[in-house]
C-alpha atoms as a PDB file:
ATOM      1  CA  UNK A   1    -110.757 -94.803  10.497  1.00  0.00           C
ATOM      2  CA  UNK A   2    -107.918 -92.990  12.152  1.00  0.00           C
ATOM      3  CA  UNK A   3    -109.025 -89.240  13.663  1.00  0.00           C
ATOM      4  CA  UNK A   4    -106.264 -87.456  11.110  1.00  0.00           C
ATOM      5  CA  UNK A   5    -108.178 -89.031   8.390  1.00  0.00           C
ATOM      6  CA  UNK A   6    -111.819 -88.410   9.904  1.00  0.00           C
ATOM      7  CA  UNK A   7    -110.413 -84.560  10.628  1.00  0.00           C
ATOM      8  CA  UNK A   8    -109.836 -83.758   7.143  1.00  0.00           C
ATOM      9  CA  UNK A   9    -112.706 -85.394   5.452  1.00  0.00           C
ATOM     10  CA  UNK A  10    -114.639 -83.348   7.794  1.00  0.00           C
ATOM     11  CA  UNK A  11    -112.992 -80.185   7.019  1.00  0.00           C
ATOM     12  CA  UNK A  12    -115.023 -80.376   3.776  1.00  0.00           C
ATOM     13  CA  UNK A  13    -118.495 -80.589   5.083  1.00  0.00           C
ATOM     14  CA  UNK A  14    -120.601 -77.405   5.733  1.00  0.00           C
ATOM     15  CA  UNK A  15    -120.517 -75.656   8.633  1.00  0.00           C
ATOM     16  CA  UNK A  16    -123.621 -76.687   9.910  1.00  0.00           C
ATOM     17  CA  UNK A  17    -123.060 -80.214   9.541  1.00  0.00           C
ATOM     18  CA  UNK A  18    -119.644 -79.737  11.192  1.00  0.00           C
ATOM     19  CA  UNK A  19    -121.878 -78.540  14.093  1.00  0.00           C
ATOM     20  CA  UNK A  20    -124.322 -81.209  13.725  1.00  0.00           C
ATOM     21  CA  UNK A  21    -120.982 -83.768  13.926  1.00  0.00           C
ATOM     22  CA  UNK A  22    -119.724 -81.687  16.972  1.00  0.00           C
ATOM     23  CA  UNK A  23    -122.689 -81.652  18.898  1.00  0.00           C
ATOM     24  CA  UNK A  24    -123.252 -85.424  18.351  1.00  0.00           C
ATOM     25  CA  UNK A  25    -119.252 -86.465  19.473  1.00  0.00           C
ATOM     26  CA  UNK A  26    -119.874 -84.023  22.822  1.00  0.00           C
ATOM     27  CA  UNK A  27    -123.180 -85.815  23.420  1.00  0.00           C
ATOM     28  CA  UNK A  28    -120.896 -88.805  23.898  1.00  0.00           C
ATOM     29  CA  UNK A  29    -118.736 -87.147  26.336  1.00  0.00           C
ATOM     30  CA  UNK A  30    -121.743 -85.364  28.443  1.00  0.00           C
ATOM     31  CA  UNK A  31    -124.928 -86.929  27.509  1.00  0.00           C
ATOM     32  CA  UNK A  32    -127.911 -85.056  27.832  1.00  0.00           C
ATOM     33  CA  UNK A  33    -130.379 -86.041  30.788  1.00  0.00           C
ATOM     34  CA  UNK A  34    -133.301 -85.676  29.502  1.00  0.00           C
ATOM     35  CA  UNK A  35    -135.009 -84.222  32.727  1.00  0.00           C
ATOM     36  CA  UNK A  36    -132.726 -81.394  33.260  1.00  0.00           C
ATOM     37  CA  UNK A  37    -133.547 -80.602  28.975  1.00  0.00           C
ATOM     38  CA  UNK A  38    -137.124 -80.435  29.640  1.00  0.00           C
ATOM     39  CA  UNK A  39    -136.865 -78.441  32.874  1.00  0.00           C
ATOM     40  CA  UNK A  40    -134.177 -75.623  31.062  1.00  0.00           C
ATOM     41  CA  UNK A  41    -137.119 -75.806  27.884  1.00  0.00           C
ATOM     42  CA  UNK A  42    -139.115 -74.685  30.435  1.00  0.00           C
ATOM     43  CA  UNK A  43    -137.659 -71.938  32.044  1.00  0.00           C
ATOM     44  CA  UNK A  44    -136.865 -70.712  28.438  1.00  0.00           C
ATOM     45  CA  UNK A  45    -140.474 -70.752  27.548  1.00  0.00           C
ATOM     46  CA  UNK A  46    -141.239 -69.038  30.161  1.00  0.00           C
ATOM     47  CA  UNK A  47    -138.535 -66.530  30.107  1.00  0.00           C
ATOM     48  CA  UNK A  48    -139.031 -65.864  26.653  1.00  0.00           C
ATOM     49  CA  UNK A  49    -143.293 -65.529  27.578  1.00  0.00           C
ATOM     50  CA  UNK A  50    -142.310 -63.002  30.416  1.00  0.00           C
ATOM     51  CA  UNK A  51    -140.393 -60.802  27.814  1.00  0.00           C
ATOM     52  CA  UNK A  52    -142.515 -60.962  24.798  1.00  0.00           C
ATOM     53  CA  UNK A  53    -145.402 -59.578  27.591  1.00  0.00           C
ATOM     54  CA  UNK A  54    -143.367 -57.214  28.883  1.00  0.00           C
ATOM     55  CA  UNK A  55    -143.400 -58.358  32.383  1.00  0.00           C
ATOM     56  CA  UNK A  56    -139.351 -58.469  32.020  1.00  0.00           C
ATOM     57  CA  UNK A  57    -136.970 -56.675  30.017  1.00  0.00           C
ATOM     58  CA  UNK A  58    -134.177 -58.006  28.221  1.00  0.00           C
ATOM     59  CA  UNK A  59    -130.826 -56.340  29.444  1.00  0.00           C
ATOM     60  CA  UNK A  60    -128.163 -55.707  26.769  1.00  0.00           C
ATOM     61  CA  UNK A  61    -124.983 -57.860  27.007  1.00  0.00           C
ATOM     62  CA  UNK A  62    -122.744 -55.156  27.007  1.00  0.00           C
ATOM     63  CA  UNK A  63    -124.402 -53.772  29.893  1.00  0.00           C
ATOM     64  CA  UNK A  64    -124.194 -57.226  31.697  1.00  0.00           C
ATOM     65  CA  UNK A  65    -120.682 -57.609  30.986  1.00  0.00           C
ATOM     66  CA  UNK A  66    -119.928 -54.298  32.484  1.00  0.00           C
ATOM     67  CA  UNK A  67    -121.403 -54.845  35.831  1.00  0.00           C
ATOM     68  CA  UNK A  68    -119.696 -58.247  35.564  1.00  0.00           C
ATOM     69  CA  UNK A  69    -116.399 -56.698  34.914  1.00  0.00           C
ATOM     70  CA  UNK A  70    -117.123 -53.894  38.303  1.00  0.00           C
ATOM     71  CA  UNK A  71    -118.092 -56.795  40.530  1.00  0.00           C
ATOM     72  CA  UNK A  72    -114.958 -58.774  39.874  1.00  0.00           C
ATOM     73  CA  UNK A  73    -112.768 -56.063  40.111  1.00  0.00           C
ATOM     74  CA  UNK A  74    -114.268 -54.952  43.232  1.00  0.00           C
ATOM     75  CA  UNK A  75    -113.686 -58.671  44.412  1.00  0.00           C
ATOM     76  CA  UNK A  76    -110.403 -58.424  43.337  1.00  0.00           C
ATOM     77  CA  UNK A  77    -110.842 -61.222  40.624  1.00  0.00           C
ATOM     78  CA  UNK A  78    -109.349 -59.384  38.493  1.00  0.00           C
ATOM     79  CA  UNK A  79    -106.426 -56.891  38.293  1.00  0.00           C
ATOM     80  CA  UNK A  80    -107.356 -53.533  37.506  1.00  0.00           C
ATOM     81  CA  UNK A  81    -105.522 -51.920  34.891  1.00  0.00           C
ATOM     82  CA  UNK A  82    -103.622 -49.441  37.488  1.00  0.00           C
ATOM     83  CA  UNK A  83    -102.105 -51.987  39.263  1.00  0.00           C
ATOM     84  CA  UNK A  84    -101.083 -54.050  35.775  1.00  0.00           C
ATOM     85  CA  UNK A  85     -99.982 -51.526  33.086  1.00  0.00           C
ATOM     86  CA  UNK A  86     -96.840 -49.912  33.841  1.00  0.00           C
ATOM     87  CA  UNK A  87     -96.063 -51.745  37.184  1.00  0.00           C
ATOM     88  CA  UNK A  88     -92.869 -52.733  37.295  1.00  0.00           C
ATOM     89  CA  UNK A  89     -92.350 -55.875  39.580  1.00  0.00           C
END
């Protein structure tokens, strides 16, 4: 079957069989290694273990994002918006 026609027979399927589908044609560009899926299960486990004890704390995304955001700029990753918005070049 050609992809056009595959494409927009799958337009009409759920959403979360159009993940299902997804998931499955990436799986046959990157397969899994088994291994490495039981070692991240495991660190998941045990991340999730060391939160619901309270041993860790979660840390919001937003503040995550911002110190990612300060540490690139700092690195000059990327452009601050001084030195973009209004420069004339």
């Amino acid at each position: 079957m050609p992809v056009a026609m595959m494409m927009n027979e799958v337009q009409n399927y759920p959403v979360d069989e159009r993940v299902a589908l997804a998931d499955a044609v990436l799986q046959t560009l990157n397969p899994v290694d088994a291994d490495v899926q039981e070692k991240w299960l495991h660190v998941a486990k045990r991340r999730r273990d060391e939160i619901l004890s309270g041993a860790e704390r979660p840390i919001p995304t937003s503040e995550v994002l911002s110190e990612a955001y300060a540490r690139a700029i700092t690195r000059s990753c990327i452009p601050s918006a001084s030195r973009t918005i209004g420069a004339t070049g």
